[in-house]
PDB file of N, CA and C in Angstrom:
ATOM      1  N   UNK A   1      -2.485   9.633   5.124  1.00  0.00           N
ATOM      2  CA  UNK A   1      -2.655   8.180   5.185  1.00  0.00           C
ATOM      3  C   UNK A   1      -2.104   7.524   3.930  1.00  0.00           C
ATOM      4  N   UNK A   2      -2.533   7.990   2.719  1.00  0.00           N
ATOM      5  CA  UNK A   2      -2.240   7.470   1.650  1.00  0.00           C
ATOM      6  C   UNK A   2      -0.421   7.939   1.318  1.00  0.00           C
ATOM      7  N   UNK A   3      -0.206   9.083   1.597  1.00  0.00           N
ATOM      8  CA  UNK A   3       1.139   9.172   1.358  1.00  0.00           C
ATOM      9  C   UNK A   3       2.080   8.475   2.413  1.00  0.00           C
ATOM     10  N   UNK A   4       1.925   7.896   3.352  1.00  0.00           N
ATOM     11  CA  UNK A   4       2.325   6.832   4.519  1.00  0.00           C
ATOM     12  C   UNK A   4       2.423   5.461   3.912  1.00  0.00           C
ATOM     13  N   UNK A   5       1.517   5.272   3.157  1.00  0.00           N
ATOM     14  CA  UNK A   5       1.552   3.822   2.130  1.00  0.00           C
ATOM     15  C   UNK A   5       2.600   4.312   1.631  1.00  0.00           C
ATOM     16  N   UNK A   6       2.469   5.027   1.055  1.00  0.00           N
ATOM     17  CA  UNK A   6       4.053   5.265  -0.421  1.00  0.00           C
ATOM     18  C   UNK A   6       4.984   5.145   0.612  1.00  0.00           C
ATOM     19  N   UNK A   7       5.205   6.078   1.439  1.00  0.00           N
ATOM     20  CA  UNK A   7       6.245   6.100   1.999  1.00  0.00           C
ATOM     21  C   UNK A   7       6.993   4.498   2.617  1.00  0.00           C
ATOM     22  N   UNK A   8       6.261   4.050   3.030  1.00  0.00           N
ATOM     23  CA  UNK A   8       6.180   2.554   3.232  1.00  0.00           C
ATOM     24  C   UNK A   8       6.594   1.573   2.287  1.00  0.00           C
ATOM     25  N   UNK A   9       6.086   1.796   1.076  1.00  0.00           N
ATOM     26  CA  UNK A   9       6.270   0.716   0.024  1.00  0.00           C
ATOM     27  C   UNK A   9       7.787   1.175  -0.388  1.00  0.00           C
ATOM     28  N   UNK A  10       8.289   2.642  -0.068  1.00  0.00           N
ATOM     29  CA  UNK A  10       9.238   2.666  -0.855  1.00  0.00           C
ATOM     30  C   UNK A  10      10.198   2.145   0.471  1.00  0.00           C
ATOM     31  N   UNK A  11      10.044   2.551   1.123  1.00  0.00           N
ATOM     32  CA  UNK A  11      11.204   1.522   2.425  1.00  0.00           C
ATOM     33  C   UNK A  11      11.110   0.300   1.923  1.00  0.00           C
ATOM     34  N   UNK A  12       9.783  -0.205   2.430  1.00  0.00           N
ATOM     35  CA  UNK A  12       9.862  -1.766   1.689  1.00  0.00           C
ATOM     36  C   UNK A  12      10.719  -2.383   0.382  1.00  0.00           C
ATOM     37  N   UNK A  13      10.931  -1.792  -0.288  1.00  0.00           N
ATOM     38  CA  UNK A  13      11.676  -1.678  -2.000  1.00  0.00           C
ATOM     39  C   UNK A  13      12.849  -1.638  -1.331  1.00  0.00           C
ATOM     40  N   UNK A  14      13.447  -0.953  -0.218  1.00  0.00           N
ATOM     41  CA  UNK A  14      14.402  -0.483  -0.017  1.00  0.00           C
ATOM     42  C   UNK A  14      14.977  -1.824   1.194  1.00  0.00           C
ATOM     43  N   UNK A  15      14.293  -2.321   1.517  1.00  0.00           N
ATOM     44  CA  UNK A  15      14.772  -3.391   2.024  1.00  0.00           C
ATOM     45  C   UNK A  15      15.181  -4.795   1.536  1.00  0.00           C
ATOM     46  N   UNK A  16      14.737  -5.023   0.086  1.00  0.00           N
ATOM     47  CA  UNK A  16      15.477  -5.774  -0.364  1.00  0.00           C
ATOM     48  C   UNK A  16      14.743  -7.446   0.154  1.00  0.00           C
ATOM     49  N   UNK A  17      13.982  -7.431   1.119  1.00  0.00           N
ATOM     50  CA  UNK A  17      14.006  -8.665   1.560  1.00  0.00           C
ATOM     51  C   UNK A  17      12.509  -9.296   0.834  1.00  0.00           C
ATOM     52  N   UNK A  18      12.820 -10.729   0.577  1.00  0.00           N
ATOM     53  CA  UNK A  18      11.958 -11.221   0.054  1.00  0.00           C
ATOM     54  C   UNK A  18      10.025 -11.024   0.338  1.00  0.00           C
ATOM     55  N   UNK A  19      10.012 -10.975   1.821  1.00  0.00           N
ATOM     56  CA  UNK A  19       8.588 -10.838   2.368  1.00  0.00           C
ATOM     57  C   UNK A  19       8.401  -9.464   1.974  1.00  0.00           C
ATOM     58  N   UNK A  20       8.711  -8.614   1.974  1.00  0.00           N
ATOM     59  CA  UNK A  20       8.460  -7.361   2.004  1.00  0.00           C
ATOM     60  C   UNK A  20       8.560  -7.156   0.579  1.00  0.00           C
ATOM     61  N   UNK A  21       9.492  -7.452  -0.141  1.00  0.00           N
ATOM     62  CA  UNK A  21       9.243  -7.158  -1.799  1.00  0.00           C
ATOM     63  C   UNK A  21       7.766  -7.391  -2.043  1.00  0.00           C
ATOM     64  N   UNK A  22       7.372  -8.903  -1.458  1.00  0.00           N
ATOM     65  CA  UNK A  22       6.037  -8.937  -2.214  1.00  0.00           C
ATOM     66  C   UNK A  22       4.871  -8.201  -1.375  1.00  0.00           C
ATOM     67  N   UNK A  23       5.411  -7.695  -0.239  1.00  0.00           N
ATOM     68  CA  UNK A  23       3.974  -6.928   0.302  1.00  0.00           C
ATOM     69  C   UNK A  23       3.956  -5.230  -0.510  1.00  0.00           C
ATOM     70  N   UNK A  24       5.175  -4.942  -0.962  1.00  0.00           N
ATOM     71  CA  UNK A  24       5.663  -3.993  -1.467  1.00  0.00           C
ATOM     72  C   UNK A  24       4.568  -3.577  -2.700  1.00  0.00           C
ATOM     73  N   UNK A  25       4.845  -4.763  -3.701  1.00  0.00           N
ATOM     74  CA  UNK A  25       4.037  -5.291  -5.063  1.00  0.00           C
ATOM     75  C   UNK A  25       2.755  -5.001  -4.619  1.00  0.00           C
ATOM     76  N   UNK A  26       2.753  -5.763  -3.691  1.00  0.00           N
ATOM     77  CA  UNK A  26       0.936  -5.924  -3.344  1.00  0.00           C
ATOM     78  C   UNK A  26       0.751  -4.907  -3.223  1.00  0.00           C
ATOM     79  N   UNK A  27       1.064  -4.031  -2.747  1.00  0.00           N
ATOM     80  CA  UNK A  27       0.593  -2.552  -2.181  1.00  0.00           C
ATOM     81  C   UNK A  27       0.754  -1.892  -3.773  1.00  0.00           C
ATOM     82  N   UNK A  28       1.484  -2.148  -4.342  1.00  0.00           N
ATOM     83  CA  UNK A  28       1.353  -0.926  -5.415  1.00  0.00           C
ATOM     84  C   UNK A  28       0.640  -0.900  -6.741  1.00  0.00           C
ATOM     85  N   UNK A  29       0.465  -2.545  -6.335  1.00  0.00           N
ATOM     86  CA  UNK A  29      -0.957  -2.773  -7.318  1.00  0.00           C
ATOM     87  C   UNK A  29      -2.357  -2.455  -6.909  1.00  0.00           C
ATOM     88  N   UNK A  30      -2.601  -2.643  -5.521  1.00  0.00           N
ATOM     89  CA  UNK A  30      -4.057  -1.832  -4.891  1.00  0.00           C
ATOM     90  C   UNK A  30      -3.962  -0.956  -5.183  1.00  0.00           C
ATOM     91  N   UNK A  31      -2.504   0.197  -5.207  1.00  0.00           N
ATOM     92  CA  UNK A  31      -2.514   1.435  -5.223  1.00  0.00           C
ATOM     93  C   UNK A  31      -3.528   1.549  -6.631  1.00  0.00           C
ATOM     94  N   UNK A  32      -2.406   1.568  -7.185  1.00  0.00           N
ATOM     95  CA  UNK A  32      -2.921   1.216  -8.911  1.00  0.00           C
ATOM     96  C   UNK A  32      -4.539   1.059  -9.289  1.00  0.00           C
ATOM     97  N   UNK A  33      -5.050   0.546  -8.792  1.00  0.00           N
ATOM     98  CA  UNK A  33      -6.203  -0.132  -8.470  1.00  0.00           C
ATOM     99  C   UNK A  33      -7.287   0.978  -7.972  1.00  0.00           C
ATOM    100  N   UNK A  34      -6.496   1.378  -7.060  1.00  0.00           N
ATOM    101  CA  UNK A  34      -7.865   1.779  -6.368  1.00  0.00           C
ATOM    102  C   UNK A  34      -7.761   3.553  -6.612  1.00  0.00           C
ATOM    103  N   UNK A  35      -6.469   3.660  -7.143  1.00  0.00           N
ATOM    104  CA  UNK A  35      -6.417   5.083  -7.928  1.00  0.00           C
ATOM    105  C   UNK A  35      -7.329   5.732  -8.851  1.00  0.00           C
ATOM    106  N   UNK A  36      -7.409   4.429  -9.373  1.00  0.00           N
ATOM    107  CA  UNK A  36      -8.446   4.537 -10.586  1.00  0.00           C
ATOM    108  C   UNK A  36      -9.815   5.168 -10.316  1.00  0.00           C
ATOM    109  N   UNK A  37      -9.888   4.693  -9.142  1.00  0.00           N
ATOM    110  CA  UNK A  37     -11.479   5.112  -8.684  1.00  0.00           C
ATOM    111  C   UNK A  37     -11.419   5.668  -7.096  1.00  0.00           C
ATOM    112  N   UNK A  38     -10.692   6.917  -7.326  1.00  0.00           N
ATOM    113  CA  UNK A  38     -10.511   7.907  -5.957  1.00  0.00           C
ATOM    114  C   UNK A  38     -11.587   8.281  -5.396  1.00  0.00           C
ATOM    115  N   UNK A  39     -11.987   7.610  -4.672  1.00  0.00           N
ATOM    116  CA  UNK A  39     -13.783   8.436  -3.720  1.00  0.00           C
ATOM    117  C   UNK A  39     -13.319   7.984  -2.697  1.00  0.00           C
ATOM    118  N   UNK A  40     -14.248   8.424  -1.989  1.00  0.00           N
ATOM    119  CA  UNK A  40     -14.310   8.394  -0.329  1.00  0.00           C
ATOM    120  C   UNK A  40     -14.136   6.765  -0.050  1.00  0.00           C
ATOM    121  N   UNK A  41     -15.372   6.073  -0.886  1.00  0.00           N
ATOM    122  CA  UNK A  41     -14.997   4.605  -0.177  1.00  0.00           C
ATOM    123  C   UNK A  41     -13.550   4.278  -1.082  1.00  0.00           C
ATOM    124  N   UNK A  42     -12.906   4.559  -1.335  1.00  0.00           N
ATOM    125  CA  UNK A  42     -11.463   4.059  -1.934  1.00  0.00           C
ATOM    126  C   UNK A  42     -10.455   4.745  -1.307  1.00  0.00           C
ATOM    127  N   UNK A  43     -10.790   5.716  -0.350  1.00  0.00           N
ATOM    128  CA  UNK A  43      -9.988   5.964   0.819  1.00  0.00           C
ATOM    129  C   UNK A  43      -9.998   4.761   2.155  1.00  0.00           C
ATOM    130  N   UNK A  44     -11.033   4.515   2.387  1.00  0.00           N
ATOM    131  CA  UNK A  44     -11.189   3.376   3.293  1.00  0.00           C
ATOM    132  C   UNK A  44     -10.577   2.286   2.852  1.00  0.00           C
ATOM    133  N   UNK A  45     -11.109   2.183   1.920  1.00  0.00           N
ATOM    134  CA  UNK A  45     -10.088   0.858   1.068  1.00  0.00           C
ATOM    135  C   UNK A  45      -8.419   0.563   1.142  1.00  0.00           C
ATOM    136  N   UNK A  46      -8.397   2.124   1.142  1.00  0.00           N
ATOM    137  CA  UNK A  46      -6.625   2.300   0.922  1.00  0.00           C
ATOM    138  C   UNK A  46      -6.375   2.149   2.489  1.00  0.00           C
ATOM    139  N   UNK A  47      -6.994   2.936   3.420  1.00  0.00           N
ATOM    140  CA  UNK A  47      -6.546   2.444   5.313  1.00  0.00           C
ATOM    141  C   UNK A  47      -6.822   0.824   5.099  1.00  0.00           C
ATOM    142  N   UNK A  48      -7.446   0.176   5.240  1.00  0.00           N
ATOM    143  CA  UNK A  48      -7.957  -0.854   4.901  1.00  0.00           C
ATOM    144  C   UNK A  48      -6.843  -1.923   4.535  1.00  0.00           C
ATOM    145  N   UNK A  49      -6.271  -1.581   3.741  1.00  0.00           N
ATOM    146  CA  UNK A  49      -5.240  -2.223   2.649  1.00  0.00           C
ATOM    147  C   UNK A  49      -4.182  -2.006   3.458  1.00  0.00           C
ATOM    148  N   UNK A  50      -3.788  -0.788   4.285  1.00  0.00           N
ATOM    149  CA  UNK A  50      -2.485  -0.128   5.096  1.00  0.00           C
ATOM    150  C   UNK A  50      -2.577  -1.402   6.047  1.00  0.00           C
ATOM    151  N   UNK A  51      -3.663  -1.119   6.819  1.00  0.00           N
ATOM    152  CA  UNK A  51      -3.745  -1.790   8.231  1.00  0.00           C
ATOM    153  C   UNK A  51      -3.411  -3.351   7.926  1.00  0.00           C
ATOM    154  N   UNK A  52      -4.246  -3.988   6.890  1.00  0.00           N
ATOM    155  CA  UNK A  52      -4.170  -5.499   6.386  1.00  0.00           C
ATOM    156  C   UNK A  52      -2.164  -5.978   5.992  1.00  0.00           C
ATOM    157  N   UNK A  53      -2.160  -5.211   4.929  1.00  0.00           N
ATOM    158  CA  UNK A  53      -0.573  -5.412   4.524  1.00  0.00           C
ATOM    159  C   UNK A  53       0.530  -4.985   5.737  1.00  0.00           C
ATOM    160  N   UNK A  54       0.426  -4.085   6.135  1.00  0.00           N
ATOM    161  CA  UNK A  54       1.220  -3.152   7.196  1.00  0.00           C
ATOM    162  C   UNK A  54       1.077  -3.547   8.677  1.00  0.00           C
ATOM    163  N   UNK A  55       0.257  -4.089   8.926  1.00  0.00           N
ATOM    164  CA  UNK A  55      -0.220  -4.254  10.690  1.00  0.00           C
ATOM    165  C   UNK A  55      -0.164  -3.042  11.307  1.00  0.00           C
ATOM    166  N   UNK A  56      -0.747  -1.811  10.790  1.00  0.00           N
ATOM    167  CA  UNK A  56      -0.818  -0.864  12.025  1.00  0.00           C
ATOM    168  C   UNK A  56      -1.991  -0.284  11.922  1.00  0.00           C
TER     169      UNK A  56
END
């Protein structure tokens, strides 16, 4: 799940386009974020964050 985000953000980077740069950002600052404090509820957080930024 969490390596599906990366994988994602780095397409996103890779697309160049304005909307997606900043969902890109957004995502890699939650990452950032919620790295810090890896537990179970910061796994939910991270689907959470997928589904919200990502729509899936």
């Amino acid at each position: 799940m969490f390596i599906n985000c990366m994988k994602k953000v780095q397409t996103l980077r890779n697309r160049k386009d304005h909307k997606t740069e900043m969902q890109a950002t957004l995502m890699m600052i939650m990452i950032r974020l919620v790295k810090k404090h890896f537990t179970i509820e910061s796994r939910k957080w991270q689907k959470g964050l997928c589904k919200l930024i990502f729509h899936d």
